[in-house]
N, C-alpha and C. Protein backbone atom coordinates (compact mmCIF):
# COMPACT_ATOMS: atom_id res chain seq x y z
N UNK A 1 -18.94 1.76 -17.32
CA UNK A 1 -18.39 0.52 -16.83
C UNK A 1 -17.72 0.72 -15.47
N UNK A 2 -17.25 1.70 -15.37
CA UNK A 2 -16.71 1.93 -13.81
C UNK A 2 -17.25 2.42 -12.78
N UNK A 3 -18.67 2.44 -12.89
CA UNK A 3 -19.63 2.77 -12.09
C UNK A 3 -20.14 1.11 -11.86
N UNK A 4 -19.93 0.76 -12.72
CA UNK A 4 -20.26 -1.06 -12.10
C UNK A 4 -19.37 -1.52 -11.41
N UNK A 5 -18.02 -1.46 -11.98
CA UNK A 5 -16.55 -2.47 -11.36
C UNK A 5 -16.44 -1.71 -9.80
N UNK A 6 -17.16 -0.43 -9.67
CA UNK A 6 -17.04 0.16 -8.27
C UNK A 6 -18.22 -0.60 -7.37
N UNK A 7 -19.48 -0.67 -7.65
CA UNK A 7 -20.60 -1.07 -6.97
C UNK A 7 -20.20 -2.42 -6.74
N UNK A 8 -19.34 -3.45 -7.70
CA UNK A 8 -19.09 -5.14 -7.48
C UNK A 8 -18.04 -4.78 -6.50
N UNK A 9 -16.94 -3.47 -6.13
CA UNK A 9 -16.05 -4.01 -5.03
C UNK A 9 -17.02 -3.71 -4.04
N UNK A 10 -17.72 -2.63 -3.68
CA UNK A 10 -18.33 -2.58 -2.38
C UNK A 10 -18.77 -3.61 -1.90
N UNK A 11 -19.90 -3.92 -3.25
CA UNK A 11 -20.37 -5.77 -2.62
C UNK A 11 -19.86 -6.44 -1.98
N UNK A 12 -18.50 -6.69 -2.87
CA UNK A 12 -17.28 -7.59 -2.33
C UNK A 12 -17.30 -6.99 -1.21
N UNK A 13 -16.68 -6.02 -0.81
CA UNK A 13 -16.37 -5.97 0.51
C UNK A 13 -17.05 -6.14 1.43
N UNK A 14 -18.58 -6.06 1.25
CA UNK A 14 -19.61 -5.82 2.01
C UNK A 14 -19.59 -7.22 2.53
N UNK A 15 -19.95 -8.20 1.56
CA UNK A 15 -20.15 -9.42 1.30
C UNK A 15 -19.22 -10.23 2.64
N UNK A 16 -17.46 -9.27 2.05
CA UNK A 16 -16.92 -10.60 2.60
C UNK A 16 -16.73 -10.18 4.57
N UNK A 17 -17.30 -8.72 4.53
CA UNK A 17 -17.44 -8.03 5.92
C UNK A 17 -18.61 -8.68 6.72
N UNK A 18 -19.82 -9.17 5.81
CA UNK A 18 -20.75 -9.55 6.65
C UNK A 18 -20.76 -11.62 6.86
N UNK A 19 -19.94 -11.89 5.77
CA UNK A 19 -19.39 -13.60 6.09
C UNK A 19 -18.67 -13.56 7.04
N UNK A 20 -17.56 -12.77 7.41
CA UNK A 20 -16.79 -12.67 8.37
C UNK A 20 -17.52 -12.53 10.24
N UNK A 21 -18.65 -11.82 9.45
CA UNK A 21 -19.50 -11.58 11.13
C UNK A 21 -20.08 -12.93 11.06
N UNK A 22 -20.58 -13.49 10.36
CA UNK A 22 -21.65 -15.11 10.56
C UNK A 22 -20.61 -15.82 11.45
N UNK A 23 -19.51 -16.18 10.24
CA UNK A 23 -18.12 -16.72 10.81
C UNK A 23 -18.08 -16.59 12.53
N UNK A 24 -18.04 -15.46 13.10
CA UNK A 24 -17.51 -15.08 14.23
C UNK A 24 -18.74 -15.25 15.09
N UNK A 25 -19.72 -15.27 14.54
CA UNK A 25 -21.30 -16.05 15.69
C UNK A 25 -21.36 -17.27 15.74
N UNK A 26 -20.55 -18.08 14.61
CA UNK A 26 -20.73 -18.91 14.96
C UNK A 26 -19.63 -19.67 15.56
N UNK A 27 -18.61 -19.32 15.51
CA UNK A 27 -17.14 -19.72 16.34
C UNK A 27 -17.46 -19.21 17.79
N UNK A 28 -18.13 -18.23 17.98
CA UNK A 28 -18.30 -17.69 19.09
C UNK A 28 -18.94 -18.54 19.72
N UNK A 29 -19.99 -19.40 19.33
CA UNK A 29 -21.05 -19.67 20.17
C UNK A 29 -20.37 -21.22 21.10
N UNK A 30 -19.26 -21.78 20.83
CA UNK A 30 -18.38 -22.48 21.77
C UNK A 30 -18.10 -22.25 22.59
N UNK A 31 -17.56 -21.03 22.86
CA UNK A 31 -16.99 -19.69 24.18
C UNK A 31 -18.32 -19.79 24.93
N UNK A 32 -19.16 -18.92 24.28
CA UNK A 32 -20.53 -18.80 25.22
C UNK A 32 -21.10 -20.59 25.77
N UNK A 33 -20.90 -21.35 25.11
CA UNK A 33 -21.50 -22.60 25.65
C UNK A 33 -20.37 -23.16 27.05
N UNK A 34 -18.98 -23.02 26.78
CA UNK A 34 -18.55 -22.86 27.55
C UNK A 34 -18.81 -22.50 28.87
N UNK A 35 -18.89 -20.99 28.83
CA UNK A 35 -19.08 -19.97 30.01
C UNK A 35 -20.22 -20.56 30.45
N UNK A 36 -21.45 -20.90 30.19
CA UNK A 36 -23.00 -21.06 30.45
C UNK A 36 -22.44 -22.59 31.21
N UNK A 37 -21.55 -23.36 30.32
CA UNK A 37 -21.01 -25.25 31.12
C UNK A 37 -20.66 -24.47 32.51
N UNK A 38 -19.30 -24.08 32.39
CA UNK A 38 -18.81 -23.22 33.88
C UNK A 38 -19.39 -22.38 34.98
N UNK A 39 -20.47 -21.91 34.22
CA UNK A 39 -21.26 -21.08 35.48
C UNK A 39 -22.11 -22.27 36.06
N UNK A 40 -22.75 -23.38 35.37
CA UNK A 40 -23.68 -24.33 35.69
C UNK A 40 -22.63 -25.16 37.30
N UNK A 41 -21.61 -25.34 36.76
CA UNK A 41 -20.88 -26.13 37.50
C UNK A 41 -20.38 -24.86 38.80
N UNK A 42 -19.93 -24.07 38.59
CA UNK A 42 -20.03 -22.71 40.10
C UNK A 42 -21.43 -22.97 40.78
N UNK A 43 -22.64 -23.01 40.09
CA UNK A 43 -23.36 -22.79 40.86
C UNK A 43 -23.70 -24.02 41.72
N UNK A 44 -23.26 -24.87 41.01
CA UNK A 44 -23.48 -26.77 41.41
C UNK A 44 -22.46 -26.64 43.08
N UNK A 45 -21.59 -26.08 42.98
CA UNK A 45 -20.73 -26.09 43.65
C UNK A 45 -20.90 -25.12 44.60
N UNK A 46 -21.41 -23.82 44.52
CA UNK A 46 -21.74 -22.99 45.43
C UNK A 46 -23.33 -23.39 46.32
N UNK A 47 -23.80 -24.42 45.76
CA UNK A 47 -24.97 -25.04 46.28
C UNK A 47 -24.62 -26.19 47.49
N UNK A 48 -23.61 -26.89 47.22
CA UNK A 48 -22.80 -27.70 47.95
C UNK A 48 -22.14 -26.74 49.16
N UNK A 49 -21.53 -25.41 48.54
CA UNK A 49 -21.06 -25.24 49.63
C UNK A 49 -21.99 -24.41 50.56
N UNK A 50 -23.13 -24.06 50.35
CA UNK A 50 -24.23 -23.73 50.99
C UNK A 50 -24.32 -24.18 51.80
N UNK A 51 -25.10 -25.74 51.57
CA UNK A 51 -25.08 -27.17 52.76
C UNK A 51 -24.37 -26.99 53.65
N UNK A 52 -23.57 -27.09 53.37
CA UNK A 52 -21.94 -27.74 54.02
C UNK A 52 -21.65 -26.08 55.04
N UNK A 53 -22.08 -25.33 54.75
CA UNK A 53 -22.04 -23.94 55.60
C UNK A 53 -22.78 -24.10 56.53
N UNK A 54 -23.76 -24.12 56.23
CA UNK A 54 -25.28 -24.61 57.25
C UNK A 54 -25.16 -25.82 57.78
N UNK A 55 -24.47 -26.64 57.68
CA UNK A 55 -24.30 -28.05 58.82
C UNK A 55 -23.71 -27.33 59.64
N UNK A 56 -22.18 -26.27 59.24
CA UNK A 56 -21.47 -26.46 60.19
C UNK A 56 -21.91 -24.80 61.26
N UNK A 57 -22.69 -24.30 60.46
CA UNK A 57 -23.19 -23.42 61.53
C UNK A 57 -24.31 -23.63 62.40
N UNK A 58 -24.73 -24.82 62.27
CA UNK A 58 -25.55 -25.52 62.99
C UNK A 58 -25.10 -26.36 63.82
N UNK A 59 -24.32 -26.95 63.84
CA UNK A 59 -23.22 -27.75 64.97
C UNK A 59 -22.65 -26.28 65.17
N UNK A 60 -22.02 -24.92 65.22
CA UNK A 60 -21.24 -24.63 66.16
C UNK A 60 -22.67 -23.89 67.00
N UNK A 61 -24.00 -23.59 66.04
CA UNK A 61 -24.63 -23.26 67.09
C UNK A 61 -25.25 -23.93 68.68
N UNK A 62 -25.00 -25.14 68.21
CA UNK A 62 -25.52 -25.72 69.29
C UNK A 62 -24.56 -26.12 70.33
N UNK A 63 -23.19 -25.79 70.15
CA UNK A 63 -22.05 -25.45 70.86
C UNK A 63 -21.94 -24.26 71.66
N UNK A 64 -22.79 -23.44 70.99
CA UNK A 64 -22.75 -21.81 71.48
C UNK A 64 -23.83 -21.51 72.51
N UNK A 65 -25.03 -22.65 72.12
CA UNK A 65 -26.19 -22.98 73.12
C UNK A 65 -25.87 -23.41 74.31
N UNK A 66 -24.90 -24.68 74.45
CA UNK A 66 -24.50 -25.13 75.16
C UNK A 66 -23.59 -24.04 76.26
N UNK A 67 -22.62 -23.24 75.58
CA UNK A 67 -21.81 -22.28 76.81
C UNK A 67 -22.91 -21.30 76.88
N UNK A 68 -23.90 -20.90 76.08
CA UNK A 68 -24.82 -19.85 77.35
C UNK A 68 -25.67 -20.35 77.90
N UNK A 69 -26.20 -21.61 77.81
CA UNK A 69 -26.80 -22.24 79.08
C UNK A 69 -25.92 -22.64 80.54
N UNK A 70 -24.38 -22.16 80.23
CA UNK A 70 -23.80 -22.79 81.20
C UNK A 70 -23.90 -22.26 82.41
N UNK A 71 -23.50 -21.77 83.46
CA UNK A 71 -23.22 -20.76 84.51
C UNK A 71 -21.69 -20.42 84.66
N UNK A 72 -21.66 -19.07 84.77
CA UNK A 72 -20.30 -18.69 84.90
C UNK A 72 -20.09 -17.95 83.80
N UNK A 73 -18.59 -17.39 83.79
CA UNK A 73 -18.49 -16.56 82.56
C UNK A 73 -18.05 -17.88 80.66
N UNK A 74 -18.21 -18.42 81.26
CA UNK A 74 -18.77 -19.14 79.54
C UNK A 74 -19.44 -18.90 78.92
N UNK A 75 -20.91 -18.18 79.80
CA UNK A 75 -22.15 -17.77 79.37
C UNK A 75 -22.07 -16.27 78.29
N UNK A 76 -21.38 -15.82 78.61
CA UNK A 76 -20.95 -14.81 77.63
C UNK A 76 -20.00 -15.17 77.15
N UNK A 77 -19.50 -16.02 76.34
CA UNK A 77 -18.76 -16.57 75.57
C UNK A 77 -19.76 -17.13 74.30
N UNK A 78 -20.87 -18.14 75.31
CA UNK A 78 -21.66 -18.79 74.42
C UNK A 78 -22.58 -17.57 73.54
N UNK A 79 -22.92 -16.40 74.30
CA UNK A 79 -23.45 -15.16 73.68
C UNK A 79 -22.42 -14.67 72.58
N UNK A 80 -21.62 -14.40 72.62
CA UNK A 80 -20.60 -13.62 71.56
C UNK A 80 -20.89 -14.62 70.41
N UNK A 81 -20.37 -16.25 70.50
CA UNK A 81 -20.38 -16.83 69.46
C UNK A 81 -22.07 -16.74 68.59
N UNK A 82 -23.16 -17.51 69.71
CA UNK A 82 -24.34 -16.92 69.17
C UNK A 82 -24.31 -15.79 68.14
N UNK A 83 -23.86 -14.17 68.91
CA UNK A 83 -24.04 -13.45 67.93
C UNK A 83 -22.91 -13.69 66.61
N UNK A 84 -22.15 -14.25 66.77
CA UNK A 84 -20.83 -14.15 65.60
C UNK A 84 -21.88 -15.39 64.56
N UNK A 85 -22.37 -16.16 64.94
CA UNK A 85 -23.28 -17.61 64.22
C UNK A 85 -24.02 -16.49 63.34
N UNK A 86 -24.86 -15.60 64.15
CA UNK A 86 -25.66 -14.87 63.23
C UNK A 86 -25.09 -14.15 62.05
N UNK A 87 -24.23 -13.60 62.48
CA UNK A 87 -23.59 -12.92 61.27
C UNK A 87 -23.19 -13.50 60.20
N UNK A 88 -22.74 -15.09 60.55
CA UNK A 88 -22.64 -15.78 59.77
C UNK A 88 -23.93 -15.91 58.82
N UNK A 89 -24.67 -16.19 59.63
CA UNK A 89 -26.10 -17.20 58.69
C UNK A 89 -26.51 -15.61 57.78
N UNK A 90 -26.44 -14.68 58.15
CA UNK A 90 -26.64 -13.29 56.98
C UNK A 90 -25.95 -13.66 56.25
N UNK A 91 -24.60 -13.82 56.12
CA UNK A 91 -23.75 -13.99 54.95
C UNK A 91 -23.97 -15.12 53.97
N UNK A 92 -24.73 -16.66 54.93
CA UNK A 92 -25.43 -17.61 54.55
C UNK A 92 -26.39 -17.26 53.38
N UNK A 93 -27.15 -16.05 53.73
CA UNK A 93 -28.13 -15.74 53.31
C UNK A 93 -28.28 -15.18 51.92
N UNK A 94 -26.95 -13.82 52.33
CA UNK A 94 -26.54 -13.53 50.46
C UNK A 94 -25.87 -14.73 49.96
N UNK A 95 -25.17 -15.85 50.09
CA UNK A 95 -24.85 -16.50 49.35
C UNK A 95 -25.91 -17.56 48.55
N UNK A 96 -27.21 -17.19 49.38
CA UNK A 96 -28.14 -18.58 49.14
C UNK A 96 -28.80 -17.36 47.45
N UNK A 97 -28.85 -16.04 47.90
CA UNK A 97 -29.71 -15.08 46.98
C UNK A 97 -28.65 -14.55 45.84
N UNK A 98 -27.19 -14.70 45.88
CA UNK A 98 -26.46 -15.16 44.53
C UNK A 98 -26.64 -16.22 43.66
N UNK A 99 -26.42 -17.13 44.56
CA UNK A 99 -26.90 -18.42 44.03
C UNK A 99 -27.83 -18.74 42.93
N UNK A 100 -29.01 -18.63 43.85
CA UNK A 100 -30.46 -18.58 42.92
C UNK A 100 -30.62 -17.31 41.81
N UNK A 101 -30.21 -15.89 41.77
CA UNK A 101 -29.76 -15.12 41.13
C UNK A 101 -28.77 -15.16 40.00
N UNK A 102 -28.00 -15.98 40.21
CA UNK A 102 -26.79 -16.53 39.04
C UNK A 102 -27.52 -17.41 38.26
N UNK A 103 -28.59 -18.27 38.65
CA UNK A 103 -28.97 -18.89 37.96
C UNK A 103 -30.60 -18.66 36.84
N UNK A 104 -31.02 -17.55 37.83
CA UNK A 104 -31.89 -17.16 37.17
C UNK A 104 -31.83 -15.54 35.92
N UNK A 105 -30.79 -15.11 36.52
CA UNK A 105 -30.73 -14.20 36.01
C UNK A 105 -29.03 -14.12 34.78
N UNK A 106 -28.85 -15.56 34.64
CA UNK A 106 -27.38 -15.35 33.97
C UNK A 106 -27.43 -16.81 33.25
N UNK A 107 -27.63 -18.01 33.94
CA UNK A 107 -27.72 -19.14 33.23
C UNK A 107 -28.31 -19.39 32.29
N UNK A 108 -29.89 -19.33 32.86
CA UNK A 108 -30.58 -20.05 32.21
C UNK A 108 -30.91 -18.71 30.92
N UNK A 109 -30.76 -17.65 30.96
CA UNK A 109 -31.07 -17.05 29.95
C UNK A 109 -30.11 -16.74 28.73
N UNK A 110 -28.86 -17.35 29.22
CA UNK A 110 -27.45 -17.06 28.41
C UNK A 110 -27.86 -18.61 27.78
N UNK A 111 -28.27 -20.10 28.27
CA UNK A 111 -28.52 -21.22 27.72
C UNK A 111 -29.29 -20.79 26.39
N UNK A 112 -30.63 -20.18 26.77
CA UNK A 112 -31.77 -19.91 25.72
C UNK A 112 -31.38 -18.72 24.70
N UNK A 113 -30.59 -18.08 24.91
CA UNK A 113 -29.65 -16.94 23.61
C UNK A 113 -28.58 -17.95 22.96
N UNK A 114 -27.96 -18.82 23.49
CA UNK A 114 -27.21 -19.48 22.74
C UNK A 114 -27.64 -20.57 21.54
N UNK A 115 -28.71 -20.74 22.01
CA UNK A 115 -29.61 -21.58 20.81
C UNK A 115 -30.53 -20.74 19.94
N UNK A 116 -30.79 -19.28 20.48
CA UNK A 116 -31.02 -18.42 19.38
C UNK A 116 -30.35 -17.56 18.26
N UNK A 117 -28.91 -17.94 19.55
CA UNK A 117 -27.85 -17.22 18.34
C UNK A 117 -27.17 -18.13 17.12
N UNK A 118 -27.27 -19.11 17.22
CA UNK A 118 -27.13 -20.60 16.40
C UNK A 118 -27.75 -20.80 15.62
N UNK A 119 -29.25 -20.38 15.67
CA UNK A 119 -30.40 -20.56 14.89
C UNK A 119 -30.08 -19.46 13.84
N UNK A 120 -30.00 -18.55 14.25
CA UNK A 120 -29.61 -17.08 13.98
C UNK A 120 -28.77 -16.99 12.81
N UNK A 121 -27.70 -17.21 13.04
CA UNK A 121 -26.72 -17.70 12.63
C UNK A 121 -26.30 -18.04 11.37
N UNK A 122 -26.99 -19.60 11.60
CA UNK A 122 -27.50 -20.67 10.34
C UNK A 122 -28.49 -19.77 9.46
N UNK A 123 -28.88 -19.21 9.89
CA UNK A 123 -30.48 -19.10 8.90
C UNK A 123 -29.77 -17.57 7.87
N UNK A 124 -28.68 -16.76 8.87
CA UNK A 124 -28.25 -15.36 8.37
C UNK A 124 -27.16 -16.31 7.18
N UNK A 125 -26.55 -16.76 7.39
CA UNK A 125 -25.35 -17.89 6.26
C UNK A 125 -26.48 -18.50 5.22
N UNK A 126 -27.13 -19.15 5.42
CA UNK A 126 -28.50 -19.57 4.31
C UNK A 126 -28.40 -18.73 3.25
N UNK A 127 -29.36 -17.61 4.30
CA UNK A 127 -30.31 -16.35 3.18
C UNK A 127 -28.78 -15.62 2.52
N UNK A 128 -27.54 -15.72 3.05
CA UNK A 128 -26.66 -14.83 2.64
C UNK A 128 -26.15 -15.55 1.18
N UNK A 129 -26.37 -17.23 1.30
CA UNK A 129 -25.77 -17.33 0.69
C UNK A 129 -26.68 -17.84 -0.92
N UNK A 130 -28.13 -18.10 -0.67
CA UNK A 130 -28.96 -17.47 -1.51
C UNK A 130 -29.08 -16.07 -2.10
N UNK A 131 -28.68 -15.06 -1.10
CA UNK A 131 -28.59 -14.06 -1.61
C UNK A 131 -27.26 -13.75 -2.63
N UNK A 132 -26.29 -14.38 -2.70
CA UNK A 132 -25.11 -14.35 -3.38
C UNK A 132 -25.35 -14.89 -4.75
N UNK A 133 -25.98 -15.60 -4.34
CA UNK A 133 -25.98 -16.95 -5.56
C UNK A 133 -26.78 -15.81 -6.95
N UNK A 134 -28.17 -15.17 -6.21
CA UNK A 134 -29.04 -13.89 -6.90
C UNK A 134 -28.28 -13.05 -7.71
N UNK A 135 -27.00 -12.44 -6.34
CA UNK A 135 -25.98 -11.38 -6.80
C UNK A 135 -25.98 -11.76 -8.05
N UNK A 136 -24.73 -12.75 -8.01
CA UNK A 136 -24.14 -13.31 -9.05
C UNK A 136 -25.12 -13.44 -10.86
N UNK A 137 -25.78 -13.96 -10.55
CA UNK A 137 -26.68 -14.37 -11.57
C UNK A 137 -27.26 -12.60 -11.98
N UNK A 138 -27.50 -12.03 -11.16
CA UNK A 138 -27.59 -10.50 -11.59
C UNK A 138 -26.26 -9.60 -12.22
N UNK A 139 -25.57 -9.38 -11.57
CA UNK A 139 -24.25 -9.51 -12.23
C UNK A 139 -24.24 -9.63 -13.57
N UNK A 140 -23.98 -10.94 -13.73
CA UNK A 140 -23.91 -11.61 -14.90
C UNK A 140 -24.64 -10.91 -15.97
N UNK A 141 -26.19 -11.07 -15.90
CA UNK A 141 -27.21 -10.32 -17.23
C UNK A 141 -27.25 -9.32 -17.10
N UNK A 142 -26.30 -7.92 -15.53
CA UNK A 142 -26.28 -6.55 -15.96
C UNK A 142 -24.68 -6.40 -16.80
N UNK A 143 -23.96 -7.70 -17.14
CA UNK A 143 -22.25 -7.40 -17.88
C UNK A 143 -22.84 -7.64 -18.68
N UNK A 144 -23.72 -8.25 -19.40
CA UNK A 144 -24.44 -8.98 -20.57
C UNK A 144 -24.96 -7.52 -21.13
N UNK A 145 -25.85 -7.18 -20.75
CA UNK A 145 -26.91 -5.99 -21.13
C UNK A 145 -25.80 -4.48 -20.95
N UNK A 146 -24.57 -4.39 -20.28
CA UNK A 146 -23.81 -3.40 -20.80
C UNK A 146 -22.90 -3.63 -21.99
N UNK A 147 -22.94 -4.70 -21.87
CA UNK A 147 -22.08 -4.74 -23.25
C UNK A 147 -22.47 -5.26 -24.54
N UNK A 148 -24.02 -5.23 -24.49
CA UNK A 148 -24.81 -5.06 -25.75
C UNK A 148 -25.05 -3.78 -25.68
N UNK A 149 -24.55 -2.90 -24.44
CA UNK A 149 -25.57 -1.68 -24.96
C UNK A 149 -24.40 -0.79 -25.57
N UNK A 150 -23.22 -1.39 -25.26
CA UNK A 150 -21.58 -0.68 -25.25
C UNK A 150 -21.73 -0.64 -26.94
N UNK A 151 -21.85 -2.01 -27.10
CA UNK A 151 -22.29 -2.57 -28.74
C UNK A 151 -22.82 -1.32 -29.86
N UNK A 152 -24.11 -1.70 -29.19
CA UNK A 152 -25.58 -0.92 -30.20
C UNK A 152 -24.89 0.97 -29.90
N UNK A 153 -24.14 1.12 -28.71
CA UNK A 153 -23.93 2.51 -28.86
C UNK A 153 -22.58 2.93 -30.05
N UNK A 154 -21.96 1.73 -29.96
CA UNK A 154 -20.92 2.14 -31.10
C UNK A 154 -21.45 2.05 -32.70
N UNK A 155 -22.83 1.31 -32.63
CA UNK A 155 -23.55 0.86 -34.40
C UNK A 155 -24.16 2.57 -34.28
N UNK A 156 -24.60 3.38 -33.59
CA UNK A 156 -25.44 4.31 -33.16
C UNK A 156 -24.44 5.17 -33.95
N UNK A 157 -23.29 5.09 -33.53
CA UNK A 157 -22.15 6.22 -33.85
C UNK A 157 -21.42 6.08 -35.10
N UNK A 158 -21.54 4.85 -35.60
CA UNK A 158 -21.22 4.86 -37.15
C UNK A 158 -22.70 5.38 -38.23
């Protein structure tokens, strides 16, 4: 008998160790929908400020056109800024290849795990809890069948 009452705590524990993980995939998966809402909206916003970079390095370039077409020393003024525009539009450039990178490589694939981990989830709580229901009912006809056999071993011994 105490080779059984030992195997039903492991269960138990097992049992209530692996409800506890479903539990926590699926509380979890708010957080992650979260983070995936918030990155959508960074990138919404880092797309805006893309634009809005590129207007205005496009108006100062044509400011910068203007003093090196000029004569006189403006003309190397309008050169410096020119080159300072460029450096800009590089930096333009990694921000345009984060951008599209955040979204391809972090959004949209954290969106499509979050509906697999949900699915996941549900279906691991299901089978777990079909599988309990089995336990139980097994259980039951192996306390049944030890203690007919507890029985017939004490008729054995008279």
């Amino acid at each position: 008998m105490n080779l059984i009452e030992n195997a039903e705590k492991e269960c138990a524990v097992l049992g209530t160790l692996f409800q506890g993980i479903v539990n926590e995939m699926k509380n979890s998966s708010s957080l992650w929908e979260d983070l995936a809402s918030k990155a959508n909206k960074m990138h919404i916003q880092l797309k805006s400020t893309i634009i809005t970079f590129s207007l205005f390095l496009d108006a100062f370039q044509r400011i910068a056109d203007l003093a090196t077409n000029t004569k006189g020393a403006t003309r190397e003024i309008g050169t410096a800024l020119t080159r300072l525009i460029l450096r800009h539009k590089s930096i333009e450039q990694k921000l345009k290849c984060f951008t599209s990178s955040l979204v391809e490589t972090f959004i949209q694939p954290l969106s499509e795990r979050i509906e697999e981990w949900k699915k996941s989830a549900n279906t691991l709580d299901k089978d777990h809890a079909k599988g309990l229901k089995d336990y139980k009912k097994l259980r039951n006809e192996l306390r049944k069948k030890a203690t007919e056999t507890a029985k017939l071993q004490k008729k054995c011994r008279k």
